[in-house]
N, C-alpha and C. Protein backbone atom coordinates (compact mmCIF):
# COMPACT_ATOMS: atom_id res chain seq x y z
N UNK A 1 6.43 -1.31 -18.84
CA UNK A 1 5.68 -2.14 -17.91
C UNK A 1 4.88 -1.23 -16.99
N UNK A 2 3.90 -1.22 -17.00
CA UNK A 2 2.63 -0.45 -15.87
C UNK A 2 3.02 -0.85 -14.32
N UNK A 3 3.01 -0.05 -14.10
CA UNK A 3 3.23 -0.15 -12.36
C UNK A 3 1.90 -1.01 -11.36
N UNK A 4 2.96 -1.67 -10.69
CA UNK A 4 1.67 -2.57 -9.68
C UNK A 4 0.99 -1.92 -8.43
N UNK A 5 0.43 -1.77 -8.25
CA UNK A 5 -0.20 -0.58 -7.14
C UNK A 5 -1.09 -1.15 -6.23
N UNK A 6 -0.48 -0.59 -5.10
CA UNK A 6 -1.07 -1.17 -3.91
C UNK A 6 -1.67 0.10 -3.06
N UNK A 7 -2.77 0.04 -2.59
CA UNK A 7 -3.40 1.06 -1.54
C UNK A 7 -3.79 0.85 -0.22
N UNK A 8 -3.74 1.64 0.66
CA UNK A 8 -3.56 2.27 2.00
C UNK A 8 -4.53 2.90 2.94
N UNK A 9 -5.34 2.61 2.96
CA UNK A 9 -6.82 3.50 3.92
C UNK A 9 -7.36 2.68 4.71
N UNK A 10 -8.55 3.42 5.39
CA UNK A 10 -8.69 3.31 6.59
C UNK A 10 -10.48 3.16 6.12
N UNK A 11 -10.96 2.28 6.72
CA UNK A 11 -12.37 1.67 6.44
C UNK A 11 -13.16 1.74 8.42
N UNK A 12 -13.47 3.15 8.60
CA UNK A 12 -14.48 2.07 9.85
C UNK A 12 -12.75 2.57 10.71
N UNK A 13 -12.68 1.28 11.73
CA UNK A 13 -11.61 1.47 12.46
C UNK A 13 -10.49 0.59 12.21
N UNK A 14 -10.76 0.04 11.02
CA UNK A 14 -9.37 -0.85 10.24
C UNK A 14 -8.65 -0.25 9.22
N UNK A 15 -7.50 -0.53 9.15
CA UNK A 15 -6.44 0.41 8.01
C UNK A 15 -6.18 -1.21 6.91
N UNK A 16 -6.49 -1.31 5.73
CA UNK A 16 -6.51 -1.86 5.09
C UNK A 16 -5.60 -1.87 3.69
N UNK A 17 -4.70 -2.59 3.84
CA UNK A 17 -3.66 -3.16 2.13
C UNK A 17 -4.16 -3.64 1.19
N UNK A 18 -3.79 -2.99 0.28
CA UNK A 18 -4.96 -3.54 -0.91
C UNK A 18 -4.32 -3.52 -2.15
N UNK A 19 -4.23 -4.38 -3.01
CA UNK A 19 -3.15 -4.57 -4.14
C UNK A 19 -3.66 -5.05 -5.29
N UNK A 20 -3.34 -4.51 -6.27
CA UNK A 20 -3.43 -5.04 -7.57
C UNK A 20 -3.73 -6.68 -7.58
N UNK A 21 -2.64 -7.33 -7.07
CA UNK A 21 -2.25 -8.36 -7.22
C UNK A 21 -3.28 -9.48 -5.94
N UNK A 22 -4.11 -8.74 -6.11
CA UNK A 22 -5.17 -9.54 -5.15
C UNK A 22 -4.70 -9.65 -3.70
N UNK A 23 -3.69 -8.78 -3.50
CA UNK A 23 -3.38 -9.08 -1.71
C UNK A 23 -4.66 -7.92 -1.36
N UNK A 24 -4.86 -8.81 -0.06
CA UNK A 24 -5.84 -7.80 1.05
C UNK A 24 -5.77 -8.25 2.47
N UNK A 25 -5.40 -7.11 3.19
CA UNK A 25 -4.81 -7.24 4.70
C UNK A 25 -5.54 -5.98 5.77
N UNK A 26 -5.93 -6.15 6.51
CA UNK A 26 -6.25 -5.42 7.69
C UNK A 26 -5.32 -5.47 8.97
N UNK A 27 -5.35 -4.23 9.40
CA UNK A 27 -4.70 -3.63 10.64
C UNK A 27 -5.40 -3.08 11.68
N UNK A 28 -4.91 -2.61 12.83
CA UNK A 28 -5.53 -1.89 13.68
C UNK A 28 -4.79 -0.33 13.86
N UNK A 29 -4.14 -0.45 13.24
CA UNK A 29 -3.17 1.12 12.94
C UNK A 29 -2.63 1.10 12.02
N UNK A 30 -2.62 2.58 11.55
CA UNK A 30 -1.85 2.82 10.07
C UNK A 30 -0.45 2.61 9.77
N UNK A 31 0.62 2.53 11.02
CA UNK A 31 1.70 2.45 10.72
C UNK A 31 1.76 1.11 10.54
N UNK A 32 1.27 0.11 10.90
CA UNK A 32 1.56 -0.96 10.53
C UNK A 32 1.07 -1.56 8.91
N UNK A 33 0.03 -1.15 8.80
CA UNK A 33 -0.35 -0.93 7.49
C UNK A 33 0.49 -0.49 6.46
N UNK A 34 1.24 0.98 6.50
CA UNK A 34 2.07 0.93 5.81
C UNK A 34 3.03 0.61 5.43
N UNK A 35 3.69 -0.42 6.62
CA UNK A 35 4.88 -0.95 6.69
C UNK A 35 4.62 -2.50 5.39
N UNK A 36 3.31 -2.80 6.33
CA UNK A 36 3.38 -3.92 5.22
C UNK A 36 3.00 -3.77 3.80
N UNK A 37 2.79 -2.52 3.52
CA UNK A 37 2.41 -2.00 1.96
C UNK A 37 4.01 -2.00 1.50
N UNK A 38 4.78 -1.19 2.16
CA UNK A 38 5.89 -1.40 1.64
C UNK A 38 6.77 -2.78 1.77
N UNK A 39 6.29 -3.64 2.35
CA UNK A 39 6.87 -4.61 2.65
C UNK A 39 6.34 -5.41 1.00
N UNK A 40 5.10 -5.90 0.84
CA UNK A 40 4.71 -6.29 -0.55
C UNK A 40 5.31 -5.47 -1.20
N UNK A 41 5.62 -4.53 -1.69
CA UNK A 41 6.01 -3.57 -3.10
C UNK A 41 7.16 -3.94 -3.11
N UNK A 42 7.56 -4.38 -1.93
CA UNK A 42 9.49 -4.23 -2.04
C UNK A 42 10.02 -5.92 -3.04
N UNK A 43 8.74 -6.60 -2.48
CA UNK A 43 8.91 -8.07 -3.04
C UNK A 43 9.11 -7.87 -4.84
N UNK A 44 8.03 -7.07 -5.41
CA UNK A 44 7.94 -7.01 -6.66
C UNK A 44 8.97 -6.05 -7.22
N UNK A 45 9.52 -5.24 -6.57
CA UNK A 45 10.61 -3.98 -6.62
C UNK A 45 11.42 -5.12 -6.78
N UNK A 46 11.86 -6.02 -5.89
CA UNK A 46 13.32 -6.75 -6.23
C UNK A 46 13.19 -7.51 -7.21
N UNK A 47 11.80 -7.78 -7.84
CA UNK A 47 11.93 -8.36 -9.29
C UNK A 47 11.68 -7.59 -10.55
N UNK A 48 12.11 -6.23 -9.98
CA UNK A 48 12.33 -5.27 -11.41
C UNK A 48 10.66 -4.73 -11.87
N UNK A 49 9.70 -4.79 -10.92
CA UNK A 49 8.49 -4.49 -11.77
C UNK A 49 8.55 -3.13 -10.70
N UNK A 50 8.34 -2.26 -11.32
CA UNK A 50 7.47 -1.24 -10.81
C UNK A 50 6.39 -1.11 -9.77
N UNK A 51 6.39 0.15 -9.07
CA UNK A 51 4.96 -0.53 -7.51
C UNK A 51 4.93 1.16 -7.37
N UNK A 52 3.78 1.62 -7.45
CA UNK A 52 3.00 2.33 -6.49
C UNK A 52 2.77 2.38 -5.25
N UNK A 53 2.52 2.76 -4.66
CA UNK A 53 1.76 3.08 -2.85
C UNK A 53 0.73 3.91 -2.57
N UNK A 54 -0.23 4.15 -2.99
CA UNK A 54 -1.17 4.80 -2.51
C UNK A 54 -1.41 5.36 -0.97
N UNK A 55 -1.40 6.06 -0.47
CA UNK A 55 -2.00 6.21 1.15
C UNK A 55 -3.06 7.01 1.41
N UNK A 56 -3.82 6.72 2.30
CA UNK A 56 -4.54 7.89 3.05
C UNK A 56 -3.65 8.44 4.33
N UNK A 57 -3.69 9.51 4.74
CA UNK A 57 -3.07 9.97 5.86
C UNK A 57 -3.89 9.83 7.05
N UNK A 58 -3.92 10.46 8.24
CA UNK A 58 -4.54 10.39 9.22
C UNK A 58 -5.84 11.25 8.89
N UNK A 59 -5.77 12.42 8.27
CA UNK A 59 -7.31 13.48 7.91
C UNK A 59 -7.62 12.84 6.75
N UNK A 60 -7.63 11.70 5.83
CA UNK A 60 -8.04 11.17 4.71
C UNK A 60 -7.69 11.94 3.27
N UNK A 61 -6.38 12.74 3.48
CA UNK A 61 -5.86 12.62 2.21
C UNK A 61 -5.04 11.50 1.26
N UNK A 62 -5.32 11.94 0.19
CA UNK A 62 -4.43 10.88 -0.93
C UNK A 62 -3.12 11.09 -1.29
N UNK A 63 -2.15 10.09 -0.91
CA UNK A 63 -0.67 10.96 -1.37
C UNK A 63 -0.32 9.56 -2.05
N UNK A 64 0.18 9.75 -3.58
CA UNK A 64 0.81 8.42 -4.08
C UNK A 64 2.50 8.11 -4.06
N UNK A 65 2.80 7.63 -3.89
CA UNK A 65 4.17 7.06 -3.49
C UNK A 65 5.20 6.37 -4.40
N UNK A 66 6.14 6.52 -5.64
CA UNK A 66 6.22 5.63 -6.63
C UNK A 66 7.68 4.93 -5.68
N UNK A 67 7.34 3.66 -5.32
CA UNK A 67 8.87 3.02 -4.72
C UNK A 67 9.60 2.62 -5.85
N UNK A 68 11.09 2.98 -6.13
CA UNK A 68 11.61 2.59 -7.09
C UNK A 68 12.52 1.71 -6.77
């Protein structure tokens, strides 16, 4: 089964969730952003599918995340 993948960056001055699965969410800070990235992945994690996390960090690197 291919992993569902959701991503994490920052557009402008909004931090934005962004998912395979057609979710899309804006923030005003990244920690909250990521919370709710992991908050969706965890939904599909407890039904046995696989999830990614993509992030940008604060200097706009890419770090991917596999939640198992």
């Amino acid at each position: 089964m291919e992993a569902l993948n959701y991503g994490v960056f920052r557009l402008g001055q909004i931090w934005f969730v962004v998912g395979d699965d057609g979710a899309k969410r804006g923030f005003t800070d990244r920690v909250n952003a990521v919370e709710a990235a992991h908050a969706m992945a965890g939904v599909h994690r407890s039904l046995g599918m696989p999830v990614q996390v993509i992030m940008q960090d604060e200097l706009g690197l890419m770090t991917t995340v596999s939640v198992a």
